[in-house]
C-alpha atoms as a PDB file:
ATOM      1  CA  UNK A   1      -4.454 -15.759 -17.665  1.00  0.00           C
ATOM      2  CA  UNK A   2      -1.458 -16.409 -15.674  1.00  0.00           C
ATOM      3  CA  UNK A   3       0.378 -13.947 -14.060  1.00  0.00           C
ATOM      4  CA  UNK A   4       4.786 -14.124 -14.867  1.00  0.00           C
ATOM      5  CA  UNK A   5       6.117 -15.104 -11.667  1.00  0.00           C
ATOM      6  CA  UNK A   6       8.854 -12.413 -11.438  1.00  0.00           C
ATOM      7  CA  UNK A   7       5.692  -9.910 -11.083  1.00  0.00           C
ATOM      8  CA  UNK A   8       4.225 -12.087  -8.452  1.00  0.00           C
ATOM      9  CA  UNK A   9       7.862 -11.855  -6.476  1.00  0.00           C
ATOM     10  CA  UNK A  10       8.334  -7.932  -7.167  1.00  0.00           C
ATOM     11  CA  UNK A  11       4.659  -7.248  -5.645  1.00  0.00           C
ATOM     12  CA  UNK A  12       5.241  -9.325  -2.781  1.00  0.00           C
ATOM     13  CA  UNK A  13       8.255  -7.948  -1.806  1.00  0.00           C
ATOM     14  CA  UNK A  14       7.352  -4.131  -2.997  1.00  0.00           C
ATOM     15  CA  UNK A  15       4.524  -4.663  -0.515  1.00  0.00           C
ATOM     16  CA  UNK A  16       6.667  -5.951   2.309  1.00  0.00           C
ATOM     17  CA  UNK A  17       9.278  -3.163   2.326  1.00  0.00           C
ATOM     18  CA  UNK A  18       6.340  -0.898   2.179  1.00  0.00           C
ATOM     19  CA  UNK A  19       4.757  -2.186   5.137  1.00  0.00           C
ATOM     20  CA  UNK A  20       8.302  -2.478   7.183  1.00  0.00           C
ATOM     21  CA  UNK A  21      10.314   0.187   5.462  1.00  0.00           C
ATOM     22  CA  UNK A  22       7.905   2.629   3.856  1.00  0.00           C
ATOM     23  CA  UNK A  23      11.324   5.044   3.245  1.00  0.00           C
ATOM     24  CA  UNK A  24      13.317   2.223   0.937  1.00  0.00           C
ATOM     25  CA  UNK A  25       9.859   1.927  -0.339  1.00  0.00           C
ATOM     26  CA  UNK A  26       9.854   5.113  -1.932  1.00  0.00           C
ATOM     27  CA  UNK A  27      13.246   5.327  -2.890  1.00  0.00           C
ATOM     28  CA  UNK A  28      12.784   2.208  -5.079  1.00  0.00           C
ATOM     29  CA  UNK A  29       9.310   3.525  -6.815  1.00  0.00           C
ATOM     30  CA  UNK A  30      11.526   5.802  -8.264  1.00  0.00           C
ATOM     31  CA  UNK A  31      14.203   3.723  -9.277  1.00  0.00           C
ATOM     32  CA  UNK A  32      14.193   3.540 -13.077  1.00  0.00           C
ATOM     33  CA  UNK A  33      14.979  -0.709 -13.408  1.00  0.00           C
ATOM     34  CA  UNK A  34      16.402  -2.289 -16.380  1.00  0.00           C
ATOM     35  CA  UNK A  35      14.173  -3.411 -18.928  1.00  0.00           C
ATOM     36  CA  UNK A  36      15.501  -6.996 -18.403  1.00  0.00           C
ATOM     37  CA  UNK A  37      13.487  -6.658 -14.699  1.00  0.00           C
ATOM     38  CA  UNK A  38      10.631  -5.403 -16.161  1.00  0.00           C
ATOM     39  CA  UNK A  39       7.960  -7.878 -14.873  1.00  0.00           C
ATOM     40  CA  UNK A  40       9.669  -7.535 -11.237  1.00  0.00           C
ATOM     41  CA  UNK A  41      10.058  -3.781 -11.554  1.00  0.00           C
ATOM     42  CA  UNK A  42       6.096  -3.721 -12.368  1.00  0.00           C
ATOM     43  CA  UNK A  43       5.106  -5.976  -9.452  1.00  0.00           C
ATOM     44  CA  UNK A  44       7.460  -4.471  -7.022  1.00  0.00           C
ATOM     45  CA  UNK A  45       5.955  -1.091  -8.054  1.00  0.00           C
ATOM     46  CA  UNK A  46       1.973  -2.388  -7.716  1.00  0.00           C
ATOM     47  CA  UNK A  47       2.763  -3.744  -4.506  1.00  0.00           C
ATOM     48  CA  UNK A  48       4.292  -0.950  -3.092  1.00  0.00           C
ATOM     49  CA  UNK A  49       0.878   1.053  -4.414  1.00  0.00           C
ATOM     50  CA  UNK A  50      -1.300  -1.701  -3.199  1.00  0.00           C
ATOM     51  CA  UNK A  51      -0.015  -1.182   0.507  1.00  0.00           C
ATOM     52  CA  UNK A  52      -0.721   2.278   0.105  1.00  0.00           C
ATOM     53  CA  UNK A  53      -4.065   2.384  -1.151  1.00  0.00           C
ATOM     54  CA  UNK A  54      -4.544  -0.032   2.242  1.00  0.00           C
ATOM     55  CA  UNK A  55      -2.852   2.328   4.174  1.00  0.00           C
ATOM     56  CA  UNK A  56      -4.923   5.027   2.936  1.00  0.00           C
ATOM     57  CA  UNK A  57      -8.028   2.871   3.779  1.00  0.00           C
ATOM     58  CA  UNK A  58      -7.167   2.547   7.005  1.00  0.00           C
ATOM     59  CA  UNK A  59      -6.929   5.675   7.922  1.00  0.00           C
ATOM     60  CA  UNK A  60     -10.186   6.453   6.544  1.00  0.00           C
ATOM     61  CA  UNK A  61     -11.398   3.595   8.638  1.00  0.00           C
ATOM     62  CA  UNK A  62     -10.515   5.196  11.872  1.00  0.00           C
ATOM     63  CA  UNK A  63     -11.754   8.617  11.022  1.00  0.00           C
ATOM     64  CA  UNK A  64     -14.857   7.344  10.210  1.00  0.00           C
ATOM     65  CA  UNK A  65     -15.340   5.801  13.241  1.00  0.00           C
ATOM     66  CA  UNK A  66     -13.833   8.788  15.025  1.00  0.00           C
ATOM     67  CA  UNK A  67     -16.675  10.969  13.520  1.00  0.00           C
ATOM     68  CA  UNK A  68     -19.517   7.620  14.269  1.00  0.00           C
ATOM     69  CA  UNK A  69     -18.466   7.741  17.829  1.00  0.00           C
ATOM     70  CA  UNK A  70     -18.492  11.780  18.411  1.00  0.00           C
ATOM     71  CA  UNK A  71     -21.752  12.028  16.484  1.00  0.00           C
ATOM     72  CA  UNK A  72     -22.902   9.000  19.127  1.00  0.00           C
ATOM     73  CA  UNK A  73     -21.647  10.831  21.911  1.00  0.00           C
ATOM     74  CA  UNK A  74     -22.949  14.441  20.872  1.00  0.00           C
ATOM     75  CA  UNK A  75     -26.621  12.476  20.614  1.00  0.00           C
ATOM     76  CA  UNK A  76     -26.511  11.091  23.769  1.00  0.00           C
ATOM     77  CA  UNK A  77     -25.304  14.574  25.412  1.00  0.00           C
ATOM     78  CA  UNK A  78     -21.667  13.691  26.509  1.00  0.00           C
END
């Protein structure tokens, strides 16, 4: 199945203002695109929602190890 390339070029760039401009970011989630930019609308959208979910991982990621490394700590008696 291959994926229309103005899709491709929304995701990539909705996931690049995400990562460098999260505020633009939202602003253009919300933007309601002509239906003549549909495909890049979509793409721009996922990619803005694929940073986030990554994001969102991340964070996770550090608590986690947070919690691993003051559970270590409390069993060793620091």
């Amino acid at each position: 199945m291959e994926v229309n390339q103005d899709y491709i070029k929304g995701f990539n760039e909705g996931y690049l203002i995400k990562k460098h401009k999260p505020e633009l970011a939202l602003s253009l989630s919300q933007v309601k695109f002509p239906e003549s930019e549909h495909h890049f609308a979509s793409g721009l959208k996922a990619g803005i929602m694929q940073r986030q979910m990554e994001i969102v991982k991340e964070k996770n990621n550090v608590k986690d190890k947070e919690r691993l490394t003051k559970d270590h700590d409390f069993e060793r008696g620091r």
